[in-house]
N, C-alpha and C. Protein backbone atom coordinates (compact mmCIF):
# COMPACT_ATOMS: atom_id res chain seq x y z
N UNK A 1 0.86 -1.17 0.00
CA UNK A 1 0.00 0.00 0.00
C UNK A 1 0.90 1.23 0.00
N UNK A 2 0.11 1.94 -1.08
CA UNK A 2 1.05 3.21 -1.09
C UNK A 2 1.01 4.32 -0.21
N UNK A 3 0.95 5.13 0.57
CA UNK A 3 0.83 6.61 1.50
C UNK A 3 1.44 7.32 0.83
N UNK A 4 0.57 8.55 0.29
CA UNK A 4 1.79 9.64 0.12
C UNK A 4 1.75 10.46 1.11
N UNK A 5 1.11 10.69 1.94
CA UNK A 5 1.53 11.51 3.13
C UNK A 5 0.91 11.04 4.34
N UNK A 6 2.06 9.69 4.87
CA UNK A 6 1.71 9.27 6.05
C UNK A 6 1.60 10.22 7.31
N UNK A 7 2.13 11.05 7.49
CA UNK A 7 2.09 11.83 8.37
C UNK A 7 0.95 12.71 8.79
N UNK A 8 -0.10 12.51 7.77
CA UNK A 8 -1.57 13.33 7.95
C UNK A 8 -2.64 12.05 8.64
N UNK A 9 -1.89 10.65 8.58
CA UNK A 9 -3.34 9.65 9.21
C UNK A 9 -3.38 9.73 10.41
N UNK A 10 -4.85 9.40 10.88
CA UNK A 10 -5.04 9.76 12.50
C UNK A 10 -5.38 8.15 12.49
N UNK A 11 -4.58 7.11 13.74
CA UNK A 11 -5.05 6.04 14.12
C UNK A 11 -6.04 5.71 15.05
N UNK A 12 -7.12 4.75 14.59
CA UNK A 12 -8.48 4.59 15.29
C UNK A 12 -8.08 4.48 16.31
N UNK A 13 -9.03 4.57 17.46
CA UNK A 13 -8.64 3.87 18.64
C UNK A 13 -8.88 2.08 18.91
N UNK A 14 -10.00 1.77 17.99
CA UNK A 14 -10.36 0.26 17.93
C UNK A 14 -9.95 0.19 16.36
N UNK A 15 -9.42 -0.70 15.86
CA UNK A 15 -9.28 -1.32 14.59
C UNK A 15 -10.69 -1.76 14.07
N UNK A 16 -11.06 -1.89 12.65
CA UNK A 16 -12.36 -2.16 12.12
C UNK A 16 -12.53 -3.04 11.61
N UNK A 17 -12.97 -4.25 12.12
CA UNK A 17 -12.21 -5.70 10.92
C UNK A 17 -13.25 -5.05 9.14
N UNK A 18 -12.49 -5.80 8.59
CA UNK A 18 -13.29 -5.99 6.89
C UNK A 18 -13.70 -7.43 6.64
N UNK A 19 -15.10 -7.30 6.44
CA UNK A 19 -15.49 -8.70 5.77
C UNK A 19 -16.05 -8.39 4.66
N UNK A 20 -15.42 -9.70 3.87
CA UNK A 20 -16.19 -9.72 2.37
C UNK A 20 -17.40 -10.43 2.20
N UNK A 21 -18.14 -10.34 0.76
CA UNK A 21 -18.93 -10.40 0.97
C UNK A 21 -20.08 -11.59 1.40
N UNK A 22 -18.90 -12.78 1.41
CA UNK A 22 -19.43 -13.94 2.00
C UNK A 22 -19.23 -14.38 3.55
N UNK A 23 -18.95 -12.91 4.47
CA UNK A 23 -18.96 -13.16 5.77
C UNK A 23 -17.63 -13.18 6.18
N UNK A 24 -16.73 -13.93 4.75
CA UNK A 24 -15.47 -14.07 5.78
C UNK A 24 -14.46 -12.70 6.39
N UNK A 25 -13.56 -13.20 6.95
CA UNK A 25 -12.58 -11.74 7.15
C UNK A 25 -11.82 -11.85 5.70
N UNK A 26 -11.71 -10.42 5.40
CA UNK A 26 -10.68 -9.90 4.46
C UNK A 26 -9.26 -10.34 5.33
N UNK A 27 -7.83 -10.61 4.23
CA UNK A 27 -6.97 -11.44 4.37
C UNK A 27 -5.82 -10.10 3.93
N UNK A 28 -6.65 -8.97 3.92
CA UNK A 28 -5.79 -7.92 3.71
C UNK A 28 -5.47 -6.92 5.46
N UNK A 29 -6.23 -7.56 6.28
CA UNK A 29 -6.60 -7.20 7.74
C UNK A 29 -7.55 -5.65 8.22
N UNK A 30 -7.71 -5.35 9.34
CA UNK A 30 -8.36 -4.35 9.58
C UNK A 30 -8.09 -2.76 9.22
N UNK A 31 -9.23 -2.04 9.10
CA UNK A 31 -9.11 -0.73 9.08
C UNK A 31 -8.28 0.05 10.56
N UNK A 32 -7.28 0.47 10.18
CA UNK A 32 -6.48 1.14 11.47
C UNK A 32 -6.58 2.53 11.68
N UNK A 33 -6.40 3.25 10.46
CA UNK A 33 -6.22 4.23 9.95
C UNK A 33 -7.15 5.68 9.15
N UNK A 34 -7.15 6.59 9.69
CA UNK A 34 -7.89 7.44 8.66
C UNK A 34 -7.32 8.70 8.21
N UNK A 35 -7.76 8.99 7.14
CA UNK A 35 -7.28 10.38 6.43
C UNK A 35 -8.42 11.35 6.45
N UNK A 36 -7.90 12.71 6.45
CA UNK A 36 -9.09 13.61 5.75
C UNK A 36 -8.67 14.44 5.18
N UNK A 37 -9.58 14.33 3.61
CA UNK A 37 -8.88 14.97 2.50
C UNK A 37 -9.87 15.76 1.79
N UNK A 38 -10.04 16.41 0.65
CA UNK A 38 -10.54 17.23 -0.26
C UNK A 38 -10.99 16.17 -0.89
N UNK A 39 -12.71 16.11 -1.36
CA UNK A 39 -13.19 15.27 -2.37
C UNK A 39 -13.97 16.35 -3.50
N UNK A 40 -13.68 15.64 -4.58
CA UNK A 40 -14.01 17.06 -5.66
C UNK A 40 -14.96 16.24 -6.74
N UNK A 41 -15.84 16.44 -6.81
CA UNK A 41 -17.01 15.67 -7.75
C UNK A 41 -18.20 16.88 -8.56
N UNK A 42 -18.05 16.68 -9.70
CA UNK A 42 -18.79 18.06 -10.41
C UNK A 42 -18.97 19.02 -9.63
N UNK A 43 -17.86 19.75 -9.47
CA UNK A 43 -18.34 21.05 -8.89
C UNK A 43 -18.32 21.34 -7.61
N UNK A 44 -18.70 20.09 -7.03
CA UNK A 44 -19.17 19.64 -5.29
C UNK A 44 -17.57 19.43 -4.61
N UNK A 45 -17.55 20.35 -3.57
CA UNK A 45 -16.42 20.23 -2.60
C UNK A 45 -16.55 20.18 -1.57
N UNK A 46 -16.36 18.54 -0.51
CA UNK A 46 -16.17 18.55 0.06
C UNK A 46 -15.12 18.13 1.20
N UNK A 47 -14.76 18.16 2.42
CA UNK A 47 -14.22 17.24 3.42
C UNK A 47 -14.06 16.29 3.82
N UNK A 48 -14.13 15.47 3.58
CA UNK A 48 -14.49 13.98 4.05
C UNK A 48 -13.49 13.28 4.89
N UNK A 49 -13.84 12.34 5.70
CA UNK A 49 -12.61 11.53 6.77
C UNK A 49 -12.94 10.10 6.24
N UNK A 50 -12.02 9.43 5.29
CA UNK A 50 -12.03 8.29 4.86
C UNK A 50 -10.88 7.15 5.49
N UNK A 51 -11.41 6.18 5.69
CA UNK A 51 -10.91 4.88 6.18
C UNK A 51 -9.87 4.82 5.21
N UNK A 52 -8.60 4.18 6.13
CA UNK A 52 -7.39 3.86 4.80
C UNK A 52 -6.93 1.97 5.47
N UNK A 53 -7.13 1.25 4.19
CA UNK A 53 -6.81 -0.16 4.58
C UNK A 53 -6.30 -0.45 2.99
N UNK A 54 -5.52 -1.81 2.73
CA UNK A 54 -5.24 -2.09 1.78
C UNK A 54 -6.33 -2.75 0.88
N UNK A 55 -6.50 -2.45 -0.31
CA UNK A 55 -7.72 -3.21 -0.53
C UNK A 55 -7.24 -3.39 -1.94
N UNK A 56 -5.81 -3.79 -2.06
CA UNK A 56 -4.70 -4.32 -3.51
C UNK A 56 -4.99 -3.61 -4.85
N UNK A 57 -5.84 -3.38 -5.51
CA UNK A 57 -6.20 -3.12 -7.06
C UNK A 57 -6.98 -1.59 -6.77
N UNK A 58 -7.44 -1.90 -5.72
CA UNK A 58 -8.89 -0.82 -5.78
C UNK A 58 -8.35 0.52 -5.22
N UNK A 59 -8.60 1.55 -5.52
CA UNK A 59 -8.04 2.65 -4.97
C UNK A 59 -9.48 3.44 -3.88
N UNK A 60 -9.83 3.84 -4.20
CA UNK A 60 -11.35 4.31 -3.27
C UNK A 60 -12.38 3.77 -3.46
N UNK A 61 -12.91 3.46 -2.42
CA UNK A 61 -14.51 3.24 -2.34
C UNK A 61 -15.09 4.03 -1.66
N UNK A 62 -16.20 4.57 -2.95
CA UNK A 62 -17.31 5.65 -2.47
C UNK A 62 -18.33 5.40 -1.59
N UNK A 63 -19.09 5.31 -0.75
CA UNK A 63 -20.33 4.73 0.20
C UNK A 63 -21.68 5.57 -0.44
N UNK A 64 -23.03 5.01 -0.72
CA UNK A 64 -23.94 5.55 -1.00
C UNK A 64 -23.55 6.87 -0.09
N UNK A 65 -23.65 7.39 0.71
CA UNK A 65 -23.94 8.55 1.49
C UNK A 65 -23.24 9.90 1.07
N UNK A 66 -22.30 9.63 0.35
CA UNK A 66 -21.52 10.58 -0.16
C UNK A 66 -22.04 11.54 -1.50
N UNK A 67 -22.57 10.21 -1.95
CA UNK A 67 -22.81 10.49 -3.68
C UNK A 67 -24.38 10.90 -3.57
């Protein structure tokens, strides 16, 4: 996993496990970590505090609530 600026993550106080979508645990391990960054979508600017875990190929995942 890449960081480009480790020095901005704030660590949870409880870790978040990840399960996929057949229940099991993800084999990439828990959410530890969060960032908060600038999200920029037509026009729309906001703040957001996003979870940072390895998740290999995928770079962000959006949550209905955002969009």
């Amino acid at each position: 996993m890449k960081i480009l600026y480790p020095n901005r993550l704030q660590k949870l106080k409880r870790p978040v496990q990840i399960r996929n979508i057949d229940n099991t645990n993800n084999s990439t391990g828990a959410i530890i970590y969060q960032v908060k960054v600038n999200m920029y979508y037509k026009g729309h600017v906001e703040r957001i505090r996003i979870d940072v875990c390895n998740l290999r190929k995928t770079n962000v995942i959006l949550g209905m609530l955002w969009l």
